[in-house]
Protein backbone atom coordinates (compact mmCIF):
# COMPACT_ATOMS: atom_id res chain seq x y z
CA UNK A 1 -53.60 86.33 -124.94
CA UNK A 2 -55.12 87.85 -121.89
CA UNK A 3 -58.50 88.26 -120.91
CA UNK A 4 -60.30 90.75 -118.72
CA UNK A 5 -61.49 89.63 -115.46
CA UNK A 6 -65.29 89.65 -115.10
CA UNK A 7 -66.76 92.36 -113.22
CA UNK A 8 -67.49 92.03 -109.42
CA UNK A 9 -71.88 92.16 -108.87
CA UNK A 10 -72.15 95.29 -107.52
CA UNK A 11 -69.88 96.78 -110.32
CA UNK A 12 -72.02 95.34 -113.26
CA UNK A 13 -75.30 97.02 -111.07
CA UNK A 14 -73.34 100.12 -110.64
CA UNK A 15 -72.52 100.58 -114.30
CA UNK A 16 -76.39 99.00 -115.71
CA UNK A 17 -79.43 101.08 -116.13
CA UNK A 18 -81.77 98.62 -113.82
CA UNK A 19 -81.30 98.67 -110.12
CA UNK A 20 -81.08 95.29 -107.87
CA UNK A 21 -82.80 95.06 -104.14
CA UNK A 22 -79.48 95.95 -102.72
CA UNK A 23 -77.42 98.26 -104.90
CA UNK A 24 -74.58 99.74 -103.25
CA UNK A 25 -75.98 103.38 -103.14
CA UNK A 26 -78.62 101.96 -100.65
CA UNK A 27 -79.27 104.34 -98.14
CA UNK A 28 -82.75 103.81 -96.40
CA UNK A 29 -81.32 105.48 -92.95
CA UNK A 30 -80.96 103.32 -89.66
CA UNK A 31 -82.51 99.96 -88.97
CA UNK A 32 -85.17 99.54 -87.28
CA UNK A 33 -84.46 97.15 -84.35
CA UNK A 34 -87.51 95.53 -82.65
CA UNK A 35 -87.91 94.72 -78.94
CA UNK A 36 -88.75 91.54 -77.29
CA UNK A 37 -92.20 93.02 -76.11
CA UNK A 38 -92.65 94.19 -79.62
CA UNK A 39 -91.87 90.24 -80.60
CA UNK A 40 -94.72 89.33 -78.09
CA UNK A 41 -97.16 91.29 -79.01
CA UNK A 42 -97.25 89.93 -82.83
CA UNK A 43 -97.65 86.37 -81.50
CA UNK A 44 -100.71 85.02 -82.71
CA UNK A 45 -100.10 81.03 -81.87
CA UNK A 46 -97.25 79.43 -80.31
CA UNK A 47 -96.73 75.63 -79.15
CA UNK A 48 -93.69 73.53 -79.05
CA UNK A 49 -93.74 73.20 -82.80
CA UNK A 50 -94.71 76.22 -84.12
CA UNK A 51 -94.31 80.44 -83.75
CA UNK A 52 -97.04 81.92 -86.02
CA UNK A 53 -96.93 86.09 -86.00
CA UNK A 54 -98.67 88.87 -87.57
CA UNK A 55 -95.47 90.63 -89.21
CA UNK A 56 -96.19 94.65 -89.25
CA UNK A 57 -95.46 96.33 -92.68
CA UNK A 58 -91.74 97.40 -91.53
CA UNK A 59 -90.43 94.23 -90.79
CA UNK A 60 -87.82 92.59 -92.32
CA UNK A 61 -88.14 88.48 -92.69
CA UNK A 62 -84.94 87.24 -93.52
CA UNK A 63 -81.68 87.83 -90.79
CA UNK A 64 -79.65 90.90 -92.01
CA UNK A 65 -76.41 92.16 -91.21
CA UNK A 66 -78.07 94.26 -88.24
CA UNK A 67 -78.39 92.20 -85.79
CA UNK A 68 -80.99 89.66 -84.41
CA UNK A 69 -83.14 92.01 -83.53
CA UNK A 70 -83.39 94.05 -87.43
CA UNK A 71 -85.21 90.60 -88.75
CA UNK A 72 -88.52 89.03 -88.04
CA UNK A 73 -86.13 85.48 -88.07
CA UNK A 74 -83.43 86.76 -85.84
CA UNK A 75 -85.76 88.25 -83.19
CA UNK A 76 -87.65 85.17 -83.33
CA UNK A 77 -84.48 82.96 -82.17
CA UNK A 78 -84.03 85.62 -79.33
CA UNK A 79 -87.65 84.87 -78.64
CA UNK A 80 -87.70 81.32 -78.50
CA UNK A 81 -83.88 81.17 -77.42
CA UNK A 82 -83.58 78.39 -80.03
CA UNK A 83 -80.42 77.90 -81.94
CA UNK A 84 -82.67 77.76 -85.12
CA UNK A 85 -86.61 78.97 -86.51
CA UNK A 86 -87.34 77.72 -89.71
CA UNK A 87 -88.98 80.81 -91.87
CA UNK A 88 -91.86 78.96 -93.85
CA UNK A 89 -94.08 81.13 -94.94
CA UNK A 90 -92.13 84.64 -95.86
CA UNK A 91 -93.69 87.84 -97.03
CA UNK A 92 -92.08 91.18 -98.47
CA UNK A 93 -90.74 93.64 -95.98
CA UNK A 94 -93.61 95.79 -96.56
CA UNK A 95 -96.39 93.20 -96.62
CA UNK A 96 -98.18 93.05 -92.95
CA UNK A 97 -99.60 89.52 -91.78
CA UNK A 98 -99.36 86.34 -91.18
CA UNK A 99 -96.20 84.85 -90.89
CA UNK A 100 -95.74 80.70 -89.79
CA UNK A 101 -92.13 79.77 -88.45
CA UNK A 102 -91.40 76.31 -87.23
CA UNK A 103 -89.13 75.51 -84.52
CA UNK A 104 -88.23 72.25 -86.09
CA UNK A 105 -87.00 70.86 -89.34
CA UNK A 106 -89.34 68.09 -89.49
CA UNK A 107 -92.14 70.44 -88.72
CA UNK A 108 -90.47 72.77 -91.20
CA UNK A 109 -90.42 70.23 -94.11
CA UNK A 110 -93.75 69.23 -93.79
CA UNK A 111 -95.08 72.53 -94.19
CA UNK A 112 -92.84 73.75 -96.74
CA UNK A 113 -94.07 70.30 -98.81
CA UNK A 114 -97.05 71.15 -98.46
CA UNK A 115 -96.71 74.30 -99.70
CA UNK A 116 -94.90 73.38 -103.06
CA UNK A 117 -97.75 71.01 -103.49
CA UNK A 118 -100.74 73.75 -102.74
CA UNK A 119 -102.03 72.62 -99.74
CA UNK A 120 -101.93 75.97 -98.03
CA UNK A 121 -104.55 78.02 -97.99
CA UNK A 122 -103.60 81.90 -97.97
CA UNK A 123 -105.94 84.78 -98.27
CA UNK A 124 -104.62 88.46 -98.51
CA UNK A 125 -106.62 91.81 -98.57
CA UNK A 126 -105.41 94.78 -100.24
CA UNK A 127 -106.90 98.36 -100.88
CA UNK A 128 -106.43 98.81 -105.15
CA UNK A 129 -106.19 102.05 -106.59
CA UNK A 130 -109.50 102.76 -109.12
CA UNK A 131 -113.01 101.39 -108.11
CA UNK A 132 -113.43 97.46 -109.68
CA UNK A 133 -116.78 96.48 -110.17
CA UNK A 134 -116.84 92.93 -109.47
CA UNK A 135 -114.75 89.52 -109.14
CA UNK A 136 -111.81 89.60 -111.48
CA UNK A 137 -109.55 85.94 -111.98
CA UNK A 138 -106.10 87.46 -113.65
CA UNK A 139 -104.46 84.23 -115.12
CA UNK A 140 -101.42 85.84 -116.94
CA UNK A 141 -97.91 84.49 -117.02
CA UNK A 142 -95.15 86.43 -114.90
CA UNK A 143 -92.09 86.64 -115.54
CA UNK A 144 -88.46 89.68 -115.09
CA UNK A 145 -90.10 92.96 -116.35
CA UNK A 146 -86.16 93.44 -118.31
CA UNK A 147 -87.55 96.46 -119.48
CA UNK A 148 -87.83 98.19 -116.15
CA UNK A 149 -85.23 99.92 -114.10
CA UNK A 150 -85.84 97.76 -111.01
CA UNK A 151 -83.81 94.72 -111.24
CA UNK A 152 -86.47 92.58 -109.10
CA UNK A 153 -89.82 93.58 -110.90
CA UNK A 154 -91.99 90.85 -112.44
CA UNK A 155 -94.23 91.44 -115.26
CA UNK A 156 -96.99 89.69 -117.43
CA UNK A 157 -95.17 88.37 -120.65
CA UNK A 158 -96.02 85.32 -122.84
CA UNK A 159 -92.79 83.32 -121.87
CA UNK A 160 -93.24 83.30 -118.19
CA UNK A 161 -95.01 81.28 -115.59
CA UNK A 162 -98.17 80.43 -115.18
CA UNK A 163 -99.50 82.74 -112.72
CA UNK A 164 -103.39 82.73 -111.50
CA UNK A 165 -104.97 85.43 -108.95
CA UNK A 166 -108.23 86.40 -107.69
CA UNK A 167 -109.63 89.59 -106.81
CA UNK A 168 -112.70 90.03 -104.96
CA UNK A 169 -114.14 93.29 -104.02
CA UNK A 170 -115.13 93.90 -100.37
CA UNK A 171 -116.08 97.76 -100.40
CA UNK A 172 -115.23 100.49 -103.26
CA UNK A 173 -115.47 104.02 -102.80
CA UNK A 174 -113.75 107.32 -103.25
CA UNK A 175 -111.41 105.71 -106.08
CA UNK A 176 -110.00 102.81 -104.21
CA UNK A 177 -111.30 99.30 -103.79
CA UNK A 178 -110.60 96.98 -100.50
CA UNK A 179 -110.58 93.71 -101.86
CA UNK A 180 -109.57 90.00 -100.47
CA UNK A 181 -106.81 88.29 -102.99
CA UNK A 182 -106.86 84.51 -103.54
CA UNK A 183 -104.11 82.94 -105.37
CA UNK A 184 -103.65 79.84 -107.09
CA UNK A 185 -100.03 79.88 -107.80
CA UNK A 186 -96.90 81.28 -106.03
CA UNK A 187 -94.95 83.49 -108.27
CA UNK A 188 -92.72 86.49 -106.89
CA UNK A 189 -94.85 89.75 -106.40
CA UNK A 190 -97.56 88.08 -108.11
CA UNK A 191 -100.54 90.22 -106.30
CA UNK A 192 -98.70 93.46 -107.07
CA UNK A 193 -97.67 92.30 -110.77
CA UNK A 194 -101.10 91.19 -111.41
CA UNK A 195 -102.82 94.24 -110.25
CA UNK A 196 -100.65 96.61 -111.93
CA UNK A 197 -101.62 94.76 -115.17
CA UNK A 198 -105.21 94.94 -114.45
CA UNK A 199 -104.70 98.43 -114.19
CA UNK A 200 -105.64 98.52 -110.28
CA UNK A 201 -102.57 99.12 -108.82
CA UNK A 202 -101.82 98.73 -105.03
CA UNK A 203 -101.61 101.52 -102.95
CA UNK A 204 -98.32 102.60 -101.97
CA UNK A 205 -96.44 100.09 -103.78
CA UNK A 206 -93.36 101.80 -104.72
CA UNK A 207 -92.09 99.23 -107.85
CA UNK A 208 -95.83 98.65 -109.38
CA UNK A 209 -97.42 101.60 -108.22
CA UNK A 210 -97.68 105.09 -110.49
CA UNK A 211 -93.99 104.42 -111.56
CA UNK A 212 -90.99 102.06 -110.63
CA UNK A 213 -88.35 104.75 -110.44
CA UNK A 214 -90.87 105.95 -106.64
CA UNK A 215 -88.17 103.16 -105.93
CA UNK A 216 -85.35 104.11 -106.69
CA UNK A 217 -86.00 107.88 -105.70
CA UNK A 218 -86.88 105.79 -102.10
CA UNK A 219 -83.45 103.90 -101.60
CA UNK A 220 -81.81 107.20 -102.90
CA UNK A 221 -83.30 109.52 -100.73
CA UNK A 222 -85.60 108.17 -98.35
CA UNK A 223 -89.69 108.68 -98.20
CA UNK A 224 -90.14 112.15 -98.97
CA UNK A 225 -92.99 114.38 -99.45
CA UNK A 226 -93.44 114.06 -103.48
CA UNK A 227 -93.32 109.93 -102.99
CA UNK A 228 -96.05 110.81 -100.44
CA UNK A 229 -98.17 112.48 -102.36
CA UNK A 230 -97.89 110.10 -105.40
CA UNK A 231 -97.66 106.74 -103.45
CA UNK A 232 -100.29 108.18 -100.54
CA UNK A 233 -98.93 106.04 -97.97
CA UNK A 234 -95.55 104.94 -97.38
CA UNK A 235 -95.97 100.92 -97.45
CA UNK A 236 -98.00 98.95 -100.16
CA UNK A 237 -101.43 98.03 -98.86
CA UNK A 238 -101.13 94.10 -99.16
CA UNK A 239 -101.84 92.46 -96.09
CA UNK A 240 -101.91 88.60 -95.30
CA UNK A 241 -105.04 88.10 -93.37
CA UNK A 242 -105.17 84.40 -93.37
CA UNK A 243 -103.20 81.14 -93.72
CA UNK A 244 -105.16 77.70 -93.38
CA UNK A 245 -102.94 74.94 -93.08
CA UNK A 246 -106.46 72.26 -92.98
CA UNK A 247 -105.49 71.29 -96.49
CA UNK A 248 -101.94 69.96 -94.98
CA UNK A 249 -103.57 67.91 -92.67
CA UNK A 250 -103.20 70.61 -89.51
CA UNK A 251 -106.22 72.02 -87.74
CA UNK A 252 -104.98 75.49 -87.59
CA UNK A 253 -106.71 78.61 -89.30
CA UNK A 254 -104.67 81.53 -88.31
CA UNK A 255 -105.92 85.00 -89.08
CA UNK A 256 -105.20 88.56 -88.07
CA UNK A 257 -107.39 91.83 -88.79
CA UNK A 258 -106.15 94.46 -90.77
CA UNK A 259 -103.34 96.58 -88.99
CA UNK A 260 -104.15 99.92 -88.07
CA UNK A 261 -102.60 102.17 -90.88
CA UNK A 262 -104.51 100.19 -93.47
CA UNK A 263 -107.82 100.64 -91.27
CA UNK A 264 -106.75 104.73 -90.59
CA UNK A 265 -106.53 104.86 -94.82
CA UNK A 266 -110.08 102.82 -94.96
CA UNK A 267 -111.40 105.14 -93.08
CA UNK A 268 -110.20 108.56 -94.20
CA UNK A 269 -111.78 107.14 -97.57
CA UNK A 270 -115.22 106.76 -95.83
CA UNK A 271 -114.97 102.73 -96.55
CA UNK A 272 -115.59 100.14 -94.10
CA UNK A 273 -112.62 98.17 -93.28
């Protein structure tokens, strides 16, 4: 008795309601390719040990197919002209700020242990749709959102994992709220899941904004003038302001301001950045 072969990936994504990161209809348009002085001008520290950058929100972490140069990683080796950088801290392609890399495995492990075991301190900002009126602690489980069209999203549901954020407003006006964002656990788009269930979505996030098929409609047909005008700008607004590594037993605090089209929307809001 025969039996069917199982279907390839991209087939079962191609044939299932719910789309992955990478579907095969993915058609952003051309890579963006960075330039050396582009590489230099992100550098916020840099000794023999460590690279530590302040990623803009159009830059891709992990190597790609592209070329060195498509991936904050692979520019980072052309950088350094080592054979290897060791990504530790890693944020979304269209999260800005502060990115650590080592240029060593030892230095690598040590920080990635001491990340597993919370001894990292990281501190985002990020400008919320809706005005909140005070500190808010979200501690709701995450967990796959099955019952959304986009394969990767994360939702609050009772079997997931623990998952504990804290929102603290900076300045609110105009319908939006800057705030910082503490969190005490490390689950995948936790800020963005959390703030979507507290009803205080992220500008310009495009899976937990208004409506998780902005995505799809994105890797279909680009950013277009409706996504505009219901996303407002074409990134999310999450931003990594600050990573303290004191608790790991480093004496580093590395910080970098808010990039400039999160300061332009502050300001065309009338709120203080």
């Amino acid at each position: 008795m025969s039996a069917e072969p199982p279907a390839a990936p991209e087939d079962f994504f191609a044939n299932s309601s719910r789309a992955c990161a990478w579907p095969r209809r993915l058609k952003q348009g051309p890579v963006r390719l960075f330039t050396l002085e582009e590489v230099r001008s992100w550098i916020i520290y840099e000794d023999a040990r460590l690279l530590v950058v302040a990623k803009p929100g159009d830059a891709v972490c992990h190597p790609s197919k592209a070329g060195p140069w498509s991936s904050l990683v692979g520019a980072a080796r052309e950088y350094t002209q080592l054979p290897v950088m060791h990504l530790v801290f890693r944020l979304d392609r269209e999260t800005s700020g502060v990115v650590v890399l080592a240029k060593d495995a030892k230095m690598a492990s040590r920080l990635q242990t001491a990340m597993q075991e919370r001894k990292v301190g990281k501190a985002y900002q990020a400008m919320l749709t809706g005005e909140l009126a005070g500190p808010v602690t979200v501690n709701q489980p995450l967990g796959d959102d099955t019952a959304s069209p986009v394969f990767i999203k994360s939702a609050v549901r009772a079997d997931g994992q623990t998952a504990v954020t804290h929102f603290t407003p900076v300045t609110a006006g105009g319908g939006f709220t800057l705030v910082r964002v503490v969190t005490e656990t490390g689950r995948k788009h936790q800020i963005r899941a959390h703030a979507q269930w507290l009803g205080h979505a992220i500008v310009g996030d495009k899976i937990y904004g208004p409506d998780a098929r902005c995505y799809l409609d994105f890797i279909d047909h680009g950013w277009t003038e409706a996504l505009a005008a219901k996303l407002l700008l074409p990134r999310q607004a999450l931003h990594c302001a600050e990573i303290d590594l004191r608790p790991a037993g480093l004496e580093y605090v590395f910080t970098t301001p808010l990039p400039e089209d999160l300061r332009a929307f502050c300001a065309s809001r009338g709120l203080s950045a």
